[in-house]
C-alpha atoms as a PDB file:
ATOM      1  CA  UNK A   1       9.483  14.657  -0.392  1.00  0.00           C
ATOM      2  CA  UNK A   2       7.121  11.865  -0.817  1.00  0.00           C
ATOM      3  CA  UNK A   3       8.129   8.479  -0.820  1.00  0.00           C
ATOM      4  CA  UNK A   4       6.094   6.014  -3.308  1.00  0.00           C
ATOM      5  CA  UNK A   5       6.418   2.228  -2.194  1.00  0.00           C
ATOM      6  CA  UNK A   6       4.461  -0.635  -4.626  1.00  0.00           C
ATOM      7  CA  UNK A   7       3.691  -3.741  -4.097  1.00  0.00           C
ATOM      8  CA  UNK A   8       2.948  -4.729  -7.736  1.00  0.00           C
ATOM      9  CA  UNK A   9       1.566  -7.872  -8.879  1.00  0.00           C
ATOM     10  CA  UNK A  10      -1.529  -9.947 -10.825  1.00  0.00           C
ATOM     11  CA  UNK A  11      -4.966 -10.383  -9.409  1.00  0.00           C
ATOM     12  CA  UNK A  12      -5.082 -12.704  -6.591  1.00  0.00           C
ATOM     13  CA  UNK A  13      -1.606 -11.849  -5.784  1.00  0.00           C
ATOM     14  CA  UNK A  14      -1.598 -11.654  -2.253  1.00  0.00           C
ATOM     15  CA  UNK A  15      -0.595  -7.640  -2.631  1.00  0.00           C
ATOM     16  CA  UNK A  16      -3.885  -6.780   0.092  1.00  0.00           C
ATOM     17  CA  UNK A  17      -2.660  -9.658   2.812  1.00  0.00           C
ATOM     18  CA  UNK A  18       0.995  -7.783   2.198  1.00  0.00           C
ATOM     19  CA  UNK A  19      -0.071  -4.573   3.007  1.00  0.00           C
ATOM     20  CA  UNK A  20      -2.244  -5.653   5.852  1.00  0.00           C
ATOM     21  CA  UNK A  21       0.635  -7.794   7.661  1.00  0.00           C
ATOM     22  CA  UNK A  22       3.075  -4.540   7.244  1.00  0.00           C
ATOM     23  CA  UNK A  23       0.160  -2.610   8.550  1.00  0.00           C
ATOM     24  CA  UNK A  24      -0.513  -4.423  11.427  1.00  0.00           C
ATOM     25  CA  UNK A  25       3.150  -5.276  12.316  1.00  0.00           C
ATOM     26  CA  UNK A  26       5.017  -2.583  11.878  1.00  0.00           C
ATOM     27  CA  UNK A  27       2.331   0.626  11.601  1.00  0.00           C
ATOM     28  CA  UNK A  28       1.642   2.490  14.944  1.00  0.00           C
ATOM     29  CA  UNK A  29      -1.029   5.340  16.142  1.00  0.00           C
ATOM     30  CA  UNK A  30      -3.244   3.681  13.210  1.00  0.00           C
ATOM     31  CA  UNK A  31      -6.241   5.265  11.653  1.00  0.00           C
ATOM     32  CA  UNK A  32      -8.009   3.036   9.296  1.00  0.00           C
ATOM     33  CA  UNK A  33     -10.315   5.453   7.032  1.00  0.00           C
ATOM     34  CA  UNK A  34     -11.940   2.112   5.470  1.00  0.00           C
ATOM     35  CA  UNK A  35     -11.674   0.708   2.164  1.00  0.00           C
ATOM     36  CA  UNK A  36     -10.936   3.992   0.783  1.00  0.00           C
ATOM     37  CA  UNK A  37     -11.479   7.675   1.065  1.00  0.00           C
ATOM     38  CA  UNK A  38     -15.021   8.567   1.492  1.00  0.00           C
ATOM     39  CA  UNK A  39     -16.128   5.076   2.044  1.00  0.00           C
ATOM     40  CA  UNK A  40     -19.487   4.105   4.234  1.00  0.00           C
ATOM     41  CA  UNK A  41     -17.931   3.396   7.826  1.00  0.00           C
ATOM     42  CA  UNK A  42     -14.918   5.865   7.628  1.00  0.00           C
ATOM     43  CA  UNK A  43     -12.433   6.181  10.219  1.00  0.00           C
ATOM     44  CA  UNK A  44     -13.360   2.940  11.943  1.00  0.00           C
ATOM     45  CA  UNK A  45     -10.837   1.595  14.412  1.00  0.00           C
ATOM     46  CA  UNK A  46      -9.336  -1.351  13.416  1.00  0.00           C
ATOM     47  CA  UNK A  47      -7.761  -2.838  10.199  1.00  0.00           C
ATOM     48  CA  UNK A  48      -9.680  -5.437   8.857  1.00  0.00           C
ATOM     49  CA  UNK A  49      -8.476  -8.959   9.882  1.00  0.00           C
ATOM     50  CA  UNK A  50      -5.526 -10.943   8.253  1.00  0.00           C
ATOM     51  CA  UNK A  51      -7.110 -13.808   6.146  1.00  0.00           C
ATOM     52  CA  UNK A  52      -7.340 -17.243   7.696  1.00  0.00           C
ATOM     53  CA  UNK A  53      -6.125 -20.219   5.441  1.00  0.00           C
ATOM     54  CA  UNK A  54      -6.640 -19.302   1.634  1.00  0.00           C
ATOM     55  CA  UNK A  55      -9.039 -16.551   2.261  1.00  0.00           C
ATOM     56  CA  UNK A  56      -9.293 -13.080   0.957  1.00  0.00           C
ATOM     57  CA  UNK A  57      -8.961  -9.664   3.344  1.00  0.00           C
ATOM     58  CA  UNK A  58     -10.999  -6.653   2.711  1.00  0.00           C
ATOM     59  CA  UNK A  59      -9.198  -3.561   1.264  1.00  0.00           C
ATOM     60  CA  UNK A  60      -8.338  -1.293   3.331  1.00  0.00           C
ATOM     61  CA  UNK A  61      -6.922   1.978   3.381  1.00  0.00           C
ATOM     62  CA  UNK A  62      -4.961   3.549   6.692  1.00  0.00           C
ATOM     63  CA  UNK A  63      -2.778   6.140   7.946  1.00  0.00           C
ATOM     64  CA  UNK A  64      -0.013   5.884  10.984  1.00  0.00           C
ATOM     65  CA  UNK A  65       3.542   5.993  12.253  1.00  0.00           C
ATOM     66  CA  UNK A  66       6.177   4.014  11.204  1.00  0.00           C
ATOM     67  CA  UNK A  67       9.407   4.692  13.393  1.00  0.00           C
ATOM     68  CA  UNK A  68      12.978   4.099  11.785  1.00  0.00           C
ATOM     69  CA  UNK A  69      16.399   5.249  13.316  1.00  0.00           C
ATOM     70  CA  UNK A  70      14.825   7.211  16.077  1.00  0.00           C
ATOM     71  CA  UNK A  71      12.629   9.165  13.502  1.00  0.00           C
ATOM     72  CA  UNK A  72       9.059   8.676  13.189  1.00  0.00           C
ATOM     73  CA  UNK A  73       7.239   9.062   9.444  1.00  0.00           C
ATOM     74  CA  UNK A  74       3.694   9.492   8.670  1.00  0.00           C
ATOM     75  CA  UNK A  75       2.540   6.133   6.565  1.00  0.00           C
ATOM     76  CA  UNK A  76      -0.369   5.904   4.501  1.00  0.00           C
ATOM     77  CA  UNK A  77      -1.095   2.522   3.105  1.00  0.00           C
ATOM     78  CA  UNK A  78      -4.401   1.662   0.611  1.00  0.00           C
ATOM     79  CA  UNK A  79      -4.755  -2.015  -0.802  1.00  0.00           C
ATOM     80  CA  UNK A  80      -7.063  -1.621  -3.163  1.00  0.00           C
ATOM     81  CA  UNK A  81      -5.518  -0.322  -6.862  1.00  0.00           C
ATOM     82  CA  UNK A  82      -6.417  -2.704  -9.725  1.00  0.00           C
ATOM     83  CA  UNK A  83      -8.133   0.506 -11.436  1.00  0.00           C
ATOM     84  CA  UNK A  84      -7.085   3.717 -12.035  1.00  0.00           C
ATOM     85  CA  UNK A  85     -10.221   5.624 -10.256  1.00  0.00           C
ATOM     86  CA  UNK A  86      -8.864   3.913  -7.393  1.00  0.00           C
ATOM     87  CA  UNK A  87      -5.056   5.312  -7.604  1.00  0.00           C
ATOM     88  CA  UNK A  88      -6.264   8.312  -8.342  1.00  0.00           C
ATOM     89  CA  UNK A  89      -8.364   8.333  -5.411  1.00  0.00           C
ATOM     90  CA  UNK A  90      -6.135   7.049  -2.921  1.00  0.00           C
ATOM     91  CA  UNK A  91      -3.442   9.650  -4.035  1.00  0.00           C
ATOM     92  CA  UNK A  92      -5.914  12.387  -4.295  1.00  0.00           C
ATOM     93  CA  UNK A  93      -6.451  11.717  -0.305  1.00  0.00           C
ATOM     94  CA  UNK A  94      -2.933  11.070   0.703  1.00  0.00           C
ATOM     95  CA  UNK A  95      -1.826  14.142  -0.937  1.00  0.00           C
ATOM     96  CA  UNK A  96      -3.684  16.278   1.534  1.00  0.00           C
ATOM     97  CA  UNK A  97      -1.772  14.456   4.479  1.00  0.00           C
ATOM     98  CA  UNK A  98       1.494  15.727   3.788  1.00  0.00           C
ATOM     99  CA  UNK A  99       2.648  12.207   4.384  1.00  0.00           C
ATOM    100  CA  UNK A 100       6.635  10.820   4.289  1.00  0.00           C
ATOM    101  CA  UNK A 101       5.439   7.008   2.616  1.00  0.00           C
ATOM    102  CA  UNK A 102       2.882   5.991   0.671  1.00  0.00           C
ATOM    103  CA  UNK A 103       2.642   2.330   0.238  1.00  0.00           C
ATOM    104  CA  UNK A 104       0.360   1.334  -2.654  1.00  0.00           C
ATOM    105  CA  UNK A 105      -1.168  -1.745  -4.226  1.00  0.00           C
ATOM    106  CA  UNK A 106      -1.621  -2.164  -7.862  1.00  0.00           C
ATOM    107  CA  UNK A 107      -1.462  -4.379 -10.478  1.00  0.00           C
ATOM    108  CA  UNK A 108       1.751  -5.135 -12.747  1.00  0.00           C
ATOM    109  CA  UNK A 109       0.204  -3.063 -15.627  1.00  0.00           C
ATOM    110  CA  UNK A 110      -2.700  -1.389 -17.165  1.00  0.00           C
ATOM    111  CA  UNK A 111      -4.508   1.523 -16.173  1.00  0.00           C
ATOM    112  CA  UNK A 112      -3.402   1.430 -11.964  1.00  0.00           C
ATOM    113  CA  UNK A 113      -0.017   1.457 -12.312  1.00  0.00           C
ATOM    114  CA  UNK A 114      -0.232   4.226 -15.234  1.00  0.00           C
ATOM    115  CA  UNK A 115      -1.926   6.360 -13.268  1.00  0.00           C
ATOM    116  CA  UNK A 116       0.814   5.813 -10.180  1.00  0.00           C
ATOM    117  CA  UNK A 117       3.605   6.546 -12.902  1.00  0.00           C
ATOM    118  CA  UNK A 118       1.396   9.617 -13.835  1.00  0.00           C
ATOM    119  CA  UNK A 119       1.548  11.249 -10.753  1.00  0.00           C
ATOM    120  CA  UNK A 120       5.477  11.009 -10.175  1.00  0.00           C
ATOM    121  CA  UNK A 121       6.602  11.859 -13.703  1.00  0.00           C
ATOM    122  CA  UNK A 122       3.951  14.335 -15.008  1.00  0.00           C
ATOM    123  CA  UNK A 123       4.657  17.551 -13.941  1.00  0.00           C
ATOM    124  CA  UNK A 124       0.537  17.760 -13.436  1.00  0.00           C
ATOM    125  CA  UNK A 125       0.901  15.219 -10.917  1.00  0.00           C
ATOM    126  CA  UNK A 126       0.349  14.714  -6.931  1.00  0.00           C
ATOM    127  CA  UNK A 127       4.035  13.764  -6.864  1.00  0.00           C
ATOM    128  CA  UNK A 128       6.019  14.365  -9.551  1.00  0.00           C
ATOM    129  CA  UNK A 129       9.277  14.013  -8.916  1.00  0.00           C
ATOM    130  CA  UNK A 130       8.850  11.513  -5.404  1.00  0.00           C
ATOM    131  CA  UNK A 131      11.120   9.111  -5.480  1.00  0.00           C
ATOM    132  CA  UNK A 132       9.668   5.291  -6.275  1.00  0.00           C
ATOM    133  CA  UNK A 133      10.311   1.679  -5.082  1.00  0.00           C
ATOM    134  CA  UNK A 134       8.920  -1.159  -6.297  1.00  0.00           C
ATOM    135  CA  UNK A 135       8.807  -4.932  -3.835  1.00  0.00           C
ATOM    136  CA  UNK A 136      10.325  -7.870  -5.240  1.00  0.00           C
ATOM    137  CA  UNK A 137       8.063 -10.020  -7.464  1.00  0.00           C
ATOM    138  CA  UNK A 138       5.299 -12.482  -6.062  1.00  0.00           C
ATOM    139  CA  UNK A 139       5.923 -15.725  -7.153  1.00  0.00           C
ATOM    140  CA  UNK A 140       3.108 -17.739  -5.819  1.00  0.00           C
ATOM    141  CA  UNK A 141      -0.711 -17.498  -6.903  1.00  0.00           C
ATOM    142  CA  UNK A 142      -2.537 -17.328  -3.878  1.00  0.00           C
ATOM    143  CA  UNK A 143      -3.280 -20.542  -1.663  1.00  0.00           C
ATOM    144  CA  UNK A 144       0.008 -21.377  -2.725  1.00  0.00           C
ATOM    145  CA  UNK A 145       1.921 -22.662   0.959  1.00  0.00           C
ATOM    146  CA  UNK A 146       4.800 -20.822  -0.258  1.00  0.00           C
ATOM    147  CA  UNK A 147       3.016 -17.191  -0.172  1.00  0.00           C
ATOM    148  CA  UNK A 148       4.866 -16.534   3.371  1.00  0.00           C
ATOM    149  CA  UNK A 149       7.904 -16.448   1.703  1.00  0.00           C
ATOM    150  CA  UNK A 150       6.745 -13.831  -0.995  1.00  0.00           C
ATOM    151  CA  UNK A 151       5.025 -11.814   1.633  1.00  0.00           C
ATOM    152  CA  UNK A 152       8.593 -11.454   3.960  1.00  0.00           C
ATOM    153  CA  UNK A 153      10.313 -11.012   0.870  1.00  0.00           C
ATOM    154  CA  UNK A 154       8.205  -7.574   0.016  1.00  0.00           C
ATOM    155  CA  UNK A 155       7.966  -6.953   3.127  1.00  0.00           C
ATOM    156  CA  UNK A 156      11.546  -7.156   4.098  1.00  0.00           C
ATOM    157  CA  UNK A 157      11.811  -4.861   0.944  1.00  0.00           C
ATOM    158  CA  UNK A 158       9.211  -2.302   2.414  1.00  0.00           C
ATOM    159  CA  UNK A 159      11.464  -2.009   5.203  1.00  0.00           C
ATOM    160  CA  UNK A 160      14.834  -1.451   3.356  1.00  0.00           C
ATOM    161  CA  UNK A 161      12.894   1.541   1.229  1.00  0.00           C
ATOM    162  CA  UNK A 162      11.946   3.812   3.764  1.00  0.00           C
ATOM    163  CA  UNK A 163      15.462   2.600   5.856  1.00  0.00           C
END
């Protein structure tokens, strides 16, 4: 079954520069379909780069390996999710992947992560029933120096999910 990773937080959060150090870090064998399924310049070949100074990276949606006790899981990992069209979007893609993780951005509440919680506890949904983590809270708005810290801290947390 499907495992459901968030990295929840506000706008400006730092949630895309997350998922793109993971991504880059600790994602093999990476296809990066662009910023989302269906997007002009699909399947392109490299993520987009990691922000320099207090800059902002492009969303980005991508699919790989991630290899954990001698096992090796298929990863899909989409950055943008402050709206629900864009949940259900990235879902409605990964779903046809058969995928082990999905790690997901959205934003602390509203209409994104309804539509996440739709789709695990709905019986209608992509994934009802797929078990869900959630990262540790960012503390720091972005440009903050302190952001590293709240970036290892979900990250380390991405790691202990999928074990």
């Amino acid at each position: 079954m499907t495992r459901i990773i968030l990295i929840k937080g506000p706008t400006d959060s730092h949630k895309t520069t997350t998922a793109l150090e993971f991504t880059s870090k600790f994602v093999t064998a990476i296809t990066y379909i662009g910023s989302g399924p269906g997007a002009s310049g699909a399947i392109l070949s490299a993520l987009p780069p990691m922000p320099i100074g207090t800059g902002r990276p492009k969303d980005f949606v991508a699919v790989g390996s991630y290899s954990t006790n001698g096992e090796t899981l298929k990863i899909g990992v989409a950055s943008a999710g402050d709206g629900a069209n864009q949940i259900n979007g990235h879902l409605s893609y990964f779903v046809t992947l058969n995928l082990d993780i999905i790690l997901i951005c959205c934003k602390n509440s509203g209409s994104s992560v309804d539509r996440v919680m739709h789709h695990l506890y709905d019986p209608a949904g992509l994934f009802y029933k797929s078990t869900l983590n959630v990262t540790s809270k960012f503390k720091f708005p972005r440009g903050n120096p302190l952001i590293s810290d709240d970036r290892a801290r979900a990250i380390g947390d991405i790691i202990r999910y999928i074990g």
